[in-house]
N, C-alpha and C. Protein backbone atom coordinates (compact mmCIF):
# COMPACT_ATOMS: atom_id res chain seq x y z
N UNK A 1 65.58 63.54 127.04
CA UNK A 1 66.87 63.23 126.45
C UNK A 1 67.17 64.28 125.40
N UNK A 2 68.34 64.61 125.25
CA UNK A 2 68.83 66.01 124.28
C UNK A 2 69.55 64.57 123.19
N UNK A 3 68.84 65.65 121.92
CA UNK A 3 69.16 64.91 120.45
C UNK A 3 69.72 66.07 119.58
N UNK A 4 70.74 65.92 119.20
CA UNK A 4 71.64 67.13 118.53
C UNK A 4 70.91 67.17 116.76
N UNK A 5 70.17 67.20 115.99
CA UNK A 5 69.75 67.47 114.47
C UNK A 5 71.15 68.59 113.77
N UNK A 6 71.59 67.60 113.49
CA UNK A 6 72.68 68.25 112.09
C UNK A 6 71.92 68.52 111.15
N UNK A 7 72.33 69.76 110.33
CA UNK A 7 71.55 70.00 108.89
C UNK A 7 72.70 69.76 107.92
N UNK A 8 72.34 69.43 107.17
CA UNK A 8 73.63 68.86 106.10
C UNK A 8 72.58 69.48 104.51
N UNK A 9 73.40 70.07 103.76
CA UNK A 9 72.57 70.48 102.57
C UNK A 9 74.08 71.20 101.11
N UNK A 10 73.47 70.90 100.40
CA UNK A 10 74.53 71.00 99.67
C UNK A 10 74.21 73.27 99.42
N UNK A 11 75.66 73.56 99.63
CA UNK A 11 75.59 75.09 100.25
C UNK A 11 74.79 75.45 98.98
N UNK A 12 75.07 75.63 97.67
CA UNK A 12 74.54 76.16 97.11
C UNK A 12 73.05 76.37 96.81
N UNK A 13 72.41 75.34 97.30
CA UNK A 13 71.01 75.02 97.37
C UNK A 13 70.14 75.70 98.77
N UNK A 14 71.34 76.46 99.46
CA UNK A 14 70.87 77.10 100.91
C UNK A 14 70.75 78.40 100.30
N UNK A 15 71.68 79.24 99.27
CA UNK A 15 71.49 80.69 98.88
C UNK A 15 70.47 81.15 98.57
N UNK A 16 70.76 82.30 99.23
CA UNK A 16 69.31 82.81 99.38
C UNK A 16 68.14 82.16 99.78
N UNK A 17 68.30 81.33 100.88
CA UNK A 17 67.37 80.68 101.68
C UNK A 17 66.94 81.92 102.97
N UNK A 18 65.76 82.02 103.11
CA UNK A 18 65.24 82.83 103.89
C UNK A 18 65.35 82.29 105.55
N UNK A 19 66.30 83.04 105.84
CA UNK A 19 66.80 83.05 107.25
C UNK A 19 65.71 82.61 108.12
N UNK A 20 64.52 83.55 107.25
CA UNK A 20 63.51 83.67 108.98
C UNK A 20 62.99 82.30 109.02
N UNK A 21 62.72 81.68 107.77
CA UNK A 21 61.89 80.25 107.52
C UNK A 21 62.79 79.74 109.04
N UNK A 22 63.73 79.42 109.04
CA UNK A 22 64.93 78.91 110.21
C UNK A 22 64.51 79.21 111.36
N UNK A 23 64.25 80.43 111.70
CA UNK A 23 64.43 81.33 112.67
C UNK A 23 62.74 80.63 113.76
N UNK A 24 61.65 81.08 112.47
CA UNK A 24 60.34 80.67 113.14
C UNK A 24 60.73 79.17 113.51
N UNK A 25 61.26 78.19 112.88
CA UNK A 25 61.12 77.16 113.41
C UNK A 25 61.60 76.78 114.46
N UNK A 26 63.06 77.82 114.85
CA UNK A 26 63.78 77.84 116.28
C UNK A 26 63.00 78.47 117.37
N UNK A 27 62.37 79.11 116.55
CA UNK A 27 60.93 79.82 117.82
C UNK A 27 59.94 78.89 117.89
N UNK A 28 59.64 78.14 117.33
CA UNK A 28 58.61 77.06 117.75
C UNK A 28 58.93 76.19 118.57
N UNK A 29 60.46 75.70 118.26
CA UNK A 29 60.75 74.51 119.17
C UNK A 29 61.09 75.32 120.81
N UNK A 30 61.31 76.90 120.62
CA UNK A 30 61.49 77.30 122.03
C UNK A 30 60.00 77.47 122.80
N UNK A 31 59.17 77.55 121.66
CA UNK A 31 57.94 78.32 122.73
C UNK A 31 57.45 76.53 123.32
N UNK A 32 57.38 75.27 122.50
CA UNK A 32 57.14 74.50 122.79
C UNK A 32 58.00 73.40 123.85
N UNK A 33 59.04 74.67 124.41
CA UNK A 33 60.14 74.21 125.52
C UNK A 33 61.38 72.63 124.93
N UNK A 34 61.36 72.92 123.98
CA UNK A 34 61.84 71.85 123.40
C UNK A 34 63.44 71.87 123.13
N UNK A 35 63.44 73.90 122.48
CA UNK A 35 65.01 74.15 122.02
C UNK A 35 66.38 74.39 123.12
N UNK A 36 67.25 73.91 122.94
CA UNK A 36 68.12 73.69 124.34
C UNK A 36 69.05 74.64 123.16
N UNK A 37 69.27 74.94 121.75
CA UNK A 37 70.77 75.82 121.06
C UNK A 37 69.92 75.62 119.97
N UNK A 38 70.44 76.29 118.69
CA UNK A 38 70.41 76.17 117.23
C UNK A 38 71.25 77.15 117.07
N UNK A 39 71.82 77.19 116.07
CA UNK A 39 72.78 78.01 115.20
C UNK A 39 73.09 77.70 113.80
N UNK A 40 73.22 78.59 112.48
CA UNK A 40 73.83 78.20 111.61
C UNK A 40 75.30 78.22 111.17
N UNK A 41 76.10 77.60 110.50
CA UNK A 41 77.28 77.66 110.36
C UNK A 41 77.68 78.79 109.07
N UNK A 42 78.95 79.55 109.32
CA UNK A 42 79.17 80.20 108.04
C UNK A 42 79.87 79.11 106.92
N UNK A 43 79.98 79.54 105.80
CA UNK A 43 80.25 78.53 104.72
C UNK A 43 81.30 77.41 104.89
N UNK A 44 80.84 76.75 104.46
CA UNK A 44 82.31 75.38 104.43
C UNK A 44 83.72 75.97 104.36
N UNK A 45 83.97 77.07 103.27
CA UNK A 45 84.90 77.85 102.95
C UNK A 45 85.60 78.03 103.98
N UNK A 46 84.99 78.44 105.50
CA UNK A 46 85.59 79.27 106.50
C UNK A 46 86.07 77.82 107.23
N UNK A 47 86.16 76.49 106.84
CA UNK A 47 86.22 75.56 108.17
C UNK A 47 87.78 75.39 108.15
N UNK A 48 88.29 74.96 109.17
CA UNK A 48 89.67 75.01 108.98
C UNK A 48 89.55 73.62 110.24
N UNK A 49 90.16 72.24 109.84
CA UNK A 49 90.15 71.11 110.63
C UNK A 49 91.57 71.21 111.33
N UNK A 50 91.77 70.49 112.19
CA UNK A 50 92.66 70.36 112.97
C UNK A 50 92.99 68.66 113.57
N UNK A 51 93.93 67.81 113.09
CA UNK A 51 94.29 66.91 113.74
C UNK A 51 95.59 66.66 114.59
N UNK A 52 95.92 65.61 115.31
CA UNK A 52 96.50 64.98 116.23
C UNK A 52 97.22 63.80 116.05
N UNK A 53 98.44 63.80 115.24
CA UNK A 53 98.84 62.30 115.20
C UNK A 53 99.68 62.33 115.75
N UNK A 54 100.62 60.98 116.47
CA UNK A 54 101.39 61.17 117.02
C UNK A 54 102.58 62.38 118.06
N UNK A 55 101.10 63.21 118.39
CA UNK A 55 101.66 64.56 119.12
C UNK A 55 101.51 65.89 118.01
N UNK A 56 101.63 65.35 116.97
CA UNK A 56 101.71 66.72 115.74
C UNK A 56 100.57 66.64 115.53
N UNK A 57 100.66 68.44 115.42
CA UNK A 57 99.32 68.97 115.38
C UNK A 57 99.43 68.96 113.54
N UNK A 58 98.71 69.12 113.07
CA UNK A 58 98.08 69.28 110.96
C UNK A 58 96.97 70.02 111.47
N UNK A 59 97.17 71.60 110.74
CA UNK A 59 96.19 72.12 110.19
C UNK A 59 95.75 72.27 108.99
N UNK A 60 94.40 72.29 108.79
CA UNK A 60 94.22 72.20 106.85
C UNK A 60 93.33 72.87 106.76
N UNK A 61 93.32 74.55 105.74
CA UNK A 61 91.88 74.30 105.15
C UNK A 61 90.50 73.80 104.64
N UNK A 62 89.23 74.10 105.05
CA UNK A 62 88.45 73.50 104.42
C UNK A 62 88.14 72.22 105.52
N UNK A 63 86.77 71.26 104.94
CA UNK A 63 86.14 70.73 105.89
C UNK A 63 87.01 69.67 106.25
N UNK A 64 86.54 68.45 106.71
CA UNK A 64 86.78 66.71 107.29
C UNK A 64 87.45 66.30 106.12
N UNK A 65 86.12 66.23 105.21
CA UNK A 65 85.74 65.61 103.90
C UNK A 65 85.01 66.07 102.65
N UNK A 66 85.79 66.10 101.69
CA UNK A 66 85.35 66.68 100.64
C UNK A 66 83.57 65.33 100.55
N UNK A 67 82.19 66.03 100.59
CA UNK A 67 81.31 65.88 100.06
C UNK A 67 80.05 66.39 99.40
N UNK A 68 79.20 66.01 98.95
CA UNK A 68 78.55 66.65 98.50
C UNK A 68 77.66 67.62 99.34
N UNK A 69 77.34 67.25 100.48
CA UNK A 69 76.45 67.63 101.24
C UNK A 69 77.58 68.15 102.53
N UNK A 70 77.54 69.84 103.21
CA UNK A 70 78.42 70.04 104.28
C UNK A 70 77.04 70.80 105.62
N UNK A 71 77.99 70.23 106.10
CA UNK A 71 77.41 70.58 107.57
C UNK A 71 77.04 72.59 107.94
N UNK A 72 75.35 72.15 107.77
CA UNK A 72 75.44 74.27 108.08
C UNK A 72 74.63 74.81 108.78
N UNK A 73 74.21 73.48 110.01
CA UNK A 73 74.36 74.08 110.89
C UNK A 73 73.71 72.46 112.02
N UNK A 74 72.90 73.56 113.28
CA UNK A 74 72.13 72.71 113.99
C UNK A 74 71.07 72.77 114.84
N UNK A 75 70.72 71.89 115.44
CA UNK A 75 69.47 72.37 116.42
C UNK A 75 69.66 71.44 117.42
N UNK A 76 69.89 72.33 118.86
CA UNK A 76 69.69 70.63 120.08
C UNK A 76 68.74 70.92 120.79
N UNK A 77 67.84 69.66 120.57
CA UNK A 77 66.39 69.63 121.42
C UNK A 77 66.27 68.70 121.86
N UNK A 78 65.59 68.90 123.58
CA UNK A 78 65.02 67.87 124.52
C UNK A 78 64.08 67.55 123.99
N UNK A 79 63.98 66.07 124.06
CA UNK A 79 62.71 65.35 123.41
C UNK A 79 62.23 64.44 124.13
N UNK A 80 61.28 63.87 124.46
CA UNK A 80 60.95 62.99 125.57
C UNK A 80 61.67 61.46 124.89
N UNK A 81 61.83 61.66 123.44
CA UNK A 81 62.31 60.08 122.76
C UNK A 81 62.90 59.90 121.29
N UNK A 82 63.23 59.15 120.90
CA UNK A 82 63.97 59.33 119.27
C UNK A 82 62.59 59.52 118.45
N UNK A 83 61.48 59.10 118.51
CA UNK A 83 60.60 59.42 117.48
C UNK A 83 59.80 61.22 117.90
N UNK A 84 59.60 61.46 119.08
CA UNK A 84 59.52 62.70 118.85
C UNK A 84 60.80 63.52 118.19
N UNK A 85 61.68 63.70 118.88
CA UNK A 85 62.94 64.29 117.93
C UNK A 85 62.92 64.33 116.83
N UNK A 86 62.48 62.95 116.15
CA UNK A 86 62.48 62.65 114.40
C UNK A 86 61.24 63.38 113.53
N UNK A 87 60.08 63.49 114.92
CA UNK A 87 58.84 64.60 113.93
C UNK A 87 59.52 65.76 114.17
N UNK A 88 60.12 66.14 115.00
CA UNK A 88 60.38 67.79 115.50
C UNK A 88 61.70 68.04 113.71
N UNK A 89 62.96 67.36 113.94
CA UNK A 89 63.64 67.45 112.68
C UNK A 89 63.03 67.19 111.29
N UNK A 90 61.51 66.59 111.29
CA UNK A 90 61.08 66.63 109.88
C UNK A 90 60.68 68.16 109.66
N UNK A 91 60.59 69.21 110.55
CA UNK A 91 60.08 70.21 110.49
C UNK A 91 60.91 71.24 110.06
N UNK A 92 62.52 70.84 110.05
CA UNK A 92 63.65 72.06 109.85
C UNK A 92 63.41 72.17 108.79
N UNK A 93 63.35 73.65 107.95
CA UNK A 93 63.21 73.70 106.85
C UNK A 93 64.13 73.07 105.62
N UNK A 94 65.78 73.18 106.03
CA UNK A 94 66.35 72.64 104.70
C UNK A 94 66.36 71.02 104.77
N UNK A 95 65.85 70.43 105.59
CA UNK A 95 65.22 69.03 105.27
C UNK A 95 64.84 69.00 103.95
N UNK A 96 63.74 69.88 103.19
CA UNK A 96 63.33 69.63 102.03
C UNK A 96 64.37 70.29 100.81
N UNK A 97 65.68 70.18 101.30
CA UNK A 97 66.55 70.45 100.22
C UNK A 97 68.17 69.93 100.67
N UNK A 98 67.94 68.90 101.70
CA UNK A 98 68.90 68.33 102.58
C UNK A 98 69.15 67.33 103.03
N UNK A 99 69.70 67.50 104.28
CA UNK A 99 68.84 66.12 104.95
C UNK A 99 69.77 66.87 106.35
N UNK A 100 68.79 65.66 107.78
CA UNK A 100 69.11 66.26 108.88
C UNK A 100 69.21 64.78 109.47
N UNK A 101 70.37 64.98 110.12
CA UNK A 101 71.12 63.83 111.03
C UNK A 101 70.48 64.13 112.47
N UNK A 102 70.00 63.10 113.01
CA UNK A 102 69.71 63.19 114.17
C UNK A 102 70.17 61.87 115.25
N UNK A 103 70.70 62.43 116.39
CA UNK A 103 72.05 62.07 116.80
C UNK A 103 71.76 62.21 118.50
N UNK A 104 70.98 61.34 119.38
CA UNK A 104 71.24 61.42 120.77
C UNK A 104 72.90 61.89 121.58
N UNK A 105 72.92 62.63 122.81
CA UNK A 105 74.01 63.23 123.64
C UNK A 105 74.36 62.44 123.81
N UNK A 106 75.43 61.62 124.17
CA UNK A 106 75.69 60.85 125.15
C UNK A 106 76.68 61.76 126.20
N UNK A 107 76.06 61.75 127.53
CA UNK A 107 76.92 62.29 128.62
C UNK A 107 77.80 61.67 128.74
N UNK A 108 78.86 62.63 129.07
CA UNK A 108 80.31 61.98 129.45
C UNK A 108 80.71 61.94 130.70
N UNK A 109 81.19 60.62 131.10
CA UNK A 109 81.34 59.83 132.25
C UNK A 109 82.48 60.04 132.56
N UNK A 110 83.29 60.14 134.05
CA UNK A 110 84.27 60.17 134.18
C UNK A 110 85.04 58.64 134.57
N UNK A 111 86.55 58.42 134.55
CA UNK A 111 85.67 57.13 134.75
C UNK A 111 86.75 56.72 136.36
């Protein structure tokens, strides 16, 4: 089953965070056939949302929701189950200055 791990960390606490710390851990989950994507996001700064009401489109600078903690990035890994997934995401590094959402696929059905 593919489990999407959001990293959520408040940006300033990511500067000057060492890329590679990231990087080895995206190489671990590949050599251990696990990594299906990872990527990081550029700053909150750059997000630009987009909604849908009644046919009108609203564009807005900036994220969803003003919070403390923004979304910067992710990792999607096959896991045989939610508790493997949950040791594999204790392993992302900004866990220990973050926190990481972990979030099963659900395939989409036609109907």
């Amino acid at each position: 089953m593919k489990y999407l791990c959001l990293v959520y960390s408040d940006e300033r606490k990511l500067e000057g965070w060492d890329d590679a710390e990231c990087m080895a851990c995206g190489q671990s989950f590949r050599d251990s056939g696990h990594l299906v994507a990872a990527e990081a996001l550029q700053s909150v700064h750059t997000a630009t949302t987009v909604r849908v009401r009644d046919g009108k489109v609203s564009i807005t600078d900036g994220p969803f929701a003003e919070t403390k903690e923004q979304l910067a990035g992710f990792y999607l890994l096959d896991a045989k189950n939610l508790d493997e997934a949950l040791q594999m995401a204790a392993k992302i590094p900004p866990a220990t200055v973050g926190s990481i959402e972990v979030r099963p696929i659900r395939e989409l059905m036609p109907r």
